[in-house]
C-alpha atoms as a PDB file:
ATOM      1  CA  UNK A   1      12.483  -7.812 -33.174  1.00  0.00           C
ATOM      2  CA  UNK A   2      12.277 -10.436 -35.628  1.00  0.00           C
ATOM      3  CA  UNK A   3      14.738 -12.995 -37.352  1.00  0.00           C
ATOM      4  CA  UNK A   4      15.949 -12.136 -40.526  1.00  0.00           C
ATOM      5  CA  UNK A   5      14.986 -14.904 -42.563  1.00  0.00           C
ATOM      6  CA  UNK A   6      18.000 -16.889 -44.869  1.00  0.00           C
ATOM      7  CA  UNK A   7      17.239 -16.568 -48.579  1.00  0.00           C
ATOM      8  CA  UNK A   8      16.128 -19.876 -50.021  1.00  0.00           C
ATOM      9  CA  UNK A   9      19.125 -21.803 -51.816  1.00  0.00           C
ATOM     10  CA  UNK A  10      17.270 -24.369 -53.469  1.00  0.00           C
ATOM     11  CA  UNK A  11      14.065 -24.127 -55.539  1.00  0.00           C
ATOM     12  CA  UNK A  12      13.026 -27.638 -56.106  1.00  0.00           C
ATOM     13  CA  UNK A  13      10.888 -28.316 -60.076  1.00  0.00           C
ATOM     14  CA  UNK A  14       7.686 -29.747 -60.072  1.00  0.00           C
ATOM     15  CA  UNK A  15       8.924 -32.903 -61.841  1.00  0.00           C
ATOM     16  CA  UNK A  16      11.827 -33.715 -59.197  1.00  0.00           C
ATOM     17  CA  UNK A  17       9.317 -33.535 -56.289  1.00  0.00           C
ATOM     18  CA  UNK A  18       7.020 -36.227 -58.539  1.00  0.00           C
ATOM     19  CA  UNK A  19       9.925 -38.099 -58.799  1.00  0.00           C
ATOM     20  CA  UNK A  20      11.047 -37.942 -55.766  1.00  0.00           C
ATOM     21  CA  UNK A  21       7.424 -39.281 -54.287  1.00  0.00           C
ATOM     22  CA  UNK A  22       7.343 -41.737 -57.058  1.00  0.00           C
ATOM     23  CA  UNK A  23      10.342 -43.367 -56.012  1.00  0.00           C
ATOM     24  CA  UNK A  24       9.341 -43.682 -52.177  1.00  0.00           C
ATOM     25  CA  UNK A  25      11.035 -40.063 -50.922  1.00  0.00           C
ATOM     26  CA  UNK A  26       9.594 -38.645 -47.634  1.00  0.00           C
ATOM     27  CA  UNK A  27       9.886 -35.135 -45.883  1.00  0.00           C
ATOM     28  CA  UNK A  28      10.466 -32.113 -47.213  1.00  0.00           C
ATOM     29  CA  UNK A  29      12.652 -32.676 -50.349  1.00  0.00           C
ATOM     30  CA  UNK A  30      13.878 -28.458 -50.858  1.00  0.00           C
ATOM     31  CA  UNK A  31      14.627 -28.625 -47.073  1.00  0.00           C
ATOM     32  CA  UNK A  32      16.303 -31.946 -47.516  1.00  0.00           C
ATOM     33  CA  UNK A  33      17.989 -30.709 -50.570  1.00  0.00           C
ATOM     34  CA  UNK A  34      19.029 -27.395 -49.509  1.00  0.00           C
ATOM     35  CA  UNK A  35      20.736 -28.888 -45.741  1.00  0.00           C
ATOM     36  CA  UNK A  36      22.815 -31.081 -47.925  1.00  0.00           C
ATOM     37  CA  UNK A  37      23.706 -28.967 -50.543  1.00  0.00           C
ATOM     38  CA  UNK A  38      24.942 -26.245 -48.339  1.00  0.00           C
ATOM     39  CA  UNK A  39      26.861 -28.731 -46.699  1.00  0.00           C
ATOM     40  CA  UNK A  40      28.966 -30.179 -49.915  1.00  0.00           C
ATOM     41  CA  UNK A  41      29.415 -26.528 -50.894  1.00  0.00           C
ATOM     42  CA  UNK A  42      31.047 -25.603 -48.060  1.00  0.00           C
ATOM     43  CA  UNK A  43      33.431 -29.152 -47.954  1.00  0.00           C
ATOM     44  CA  UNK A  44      34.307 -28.674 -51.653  1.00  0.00           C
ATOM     45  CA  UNK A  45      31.760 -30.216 -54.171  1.00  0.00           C
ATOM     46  CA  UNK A  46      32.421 -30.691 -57.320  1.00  0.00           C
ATOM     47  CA  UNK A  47      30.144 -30.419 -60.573  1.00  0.00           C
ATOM     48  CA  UNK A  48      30.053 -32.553 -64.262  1.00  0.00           C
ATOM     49  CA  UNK A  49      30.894 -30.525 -66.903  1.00  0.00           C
ATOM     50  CA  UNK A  50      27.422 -29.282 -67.040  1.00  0.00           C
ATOM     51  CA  UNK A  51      27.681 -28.341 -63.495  1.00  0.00           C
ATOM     52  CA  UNK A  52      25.166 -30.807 -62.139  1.00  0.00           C
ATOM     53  CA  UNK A  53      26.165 -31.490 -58.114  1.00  0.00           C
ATOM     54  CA  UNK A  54      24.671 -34.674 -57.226  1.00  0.00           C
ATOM     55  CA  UNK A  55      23.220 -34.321 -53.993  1.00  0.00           C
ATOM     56  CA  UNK A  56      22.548 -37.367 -51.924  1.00  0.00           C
ATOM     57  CA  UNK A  57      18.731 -37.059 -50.547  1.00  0.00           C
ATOM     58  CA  UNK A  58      17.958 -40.706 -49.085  1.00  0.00           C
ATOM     59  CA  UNK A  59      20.086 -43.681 -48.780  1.00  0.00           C
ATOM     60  CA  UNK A  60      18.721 -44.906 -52.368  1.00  0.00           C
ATOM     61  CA  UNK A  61      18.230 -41.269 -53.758  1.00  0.00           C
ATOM     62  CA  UNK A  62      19.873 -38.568 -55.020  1.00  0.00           C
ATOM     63  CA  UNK A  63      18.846 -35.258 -56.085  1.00  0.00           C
ATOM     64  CA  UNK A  64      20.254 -33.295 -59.248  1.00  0.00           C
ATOM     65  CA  UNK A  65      21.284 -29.312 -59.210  1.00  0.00           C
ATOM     66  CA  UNK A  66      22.118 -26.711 -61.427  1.00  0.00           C
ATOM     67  CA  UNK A  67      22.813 -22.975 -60.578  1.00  0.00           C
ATOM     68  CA  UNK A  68      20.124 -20.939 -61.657  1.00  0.00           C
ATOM     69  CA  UNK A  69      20.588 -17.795 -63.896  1.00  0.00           C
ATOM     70  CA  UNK A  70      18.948 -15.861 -61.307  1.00  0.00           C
ATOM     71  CA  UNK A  71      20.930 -17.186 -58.708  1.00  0.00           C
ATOM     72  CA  UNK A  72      20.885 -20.345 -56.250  1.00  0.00           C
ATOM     73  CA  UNK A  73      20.089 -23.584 -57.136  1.00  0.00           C
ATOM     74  CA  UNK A  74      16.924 -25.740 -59.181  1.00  0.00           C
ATOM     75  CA  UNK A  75      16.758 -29.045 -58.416  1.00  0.00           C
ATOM     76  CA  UNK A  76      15.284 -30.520 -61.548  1.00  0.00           C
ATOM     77  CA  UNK A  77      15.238 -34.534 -61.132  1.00  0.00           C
ATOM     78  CA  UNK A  78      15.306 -37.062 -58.374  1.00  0.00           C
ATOM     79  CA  UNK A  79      16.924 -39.984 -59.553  1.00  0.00           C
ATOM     80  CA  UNK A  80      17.790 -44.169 -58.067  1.00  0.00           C
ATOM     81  CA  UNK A  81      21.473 -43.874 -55.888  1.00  0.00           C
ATOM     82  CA  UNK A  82      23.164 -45.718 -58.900  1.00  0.00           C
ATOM     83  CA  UNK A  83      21.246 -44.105 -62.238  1.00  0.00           C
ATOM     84  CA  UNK A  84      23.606 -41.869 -63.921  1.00  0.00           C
ATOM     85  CA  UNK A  85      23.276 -39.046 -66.016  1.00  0.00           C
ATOM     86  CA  UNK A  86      22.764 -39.172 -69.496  1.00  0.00           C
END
């Protein structure tokens, strides 16, 4: 019998995983990504007004989220701990 597998939460854009390599990120940055966002979902997250969650990927990096139209999440950038957003 086999597992059923868990839909993926996270897709993770081309240019956030470039960033994220660029700015010295190891490991797998949607696994990374998704573990930590489904954490601060379930304690209570909360968004800007463009409902970007900042998710915290390294102890100098964070990743930025959106909900996607079709549903879960796109990480889009990678960005330094204390950047903010424009």
């Amino acid at each position: 019998m086999s597992r059923k597998q868990r839909k993926k939460l996270v897709h993770v854009h081309d240019h956030a995983q470039e960033r994220y390599w660029a700015r010295g990120g190891r490991g797998n940055l949607r696994k990374i990504v998704e573990g930590k966002l489904r954490y601060l979902l379930k304690t209570g997250v909360s968004t800007t007004s463009d409902l970007i969650v900042e998710v915290p990927v390294a102890p100098h990096l964070k990743a930025l989220c959106t909900p996607k139209e079709t549903g879960g999440w796109l990480c889009f950038t990678v960005l330094e701990q204390d950047w903010h957003i424009a």
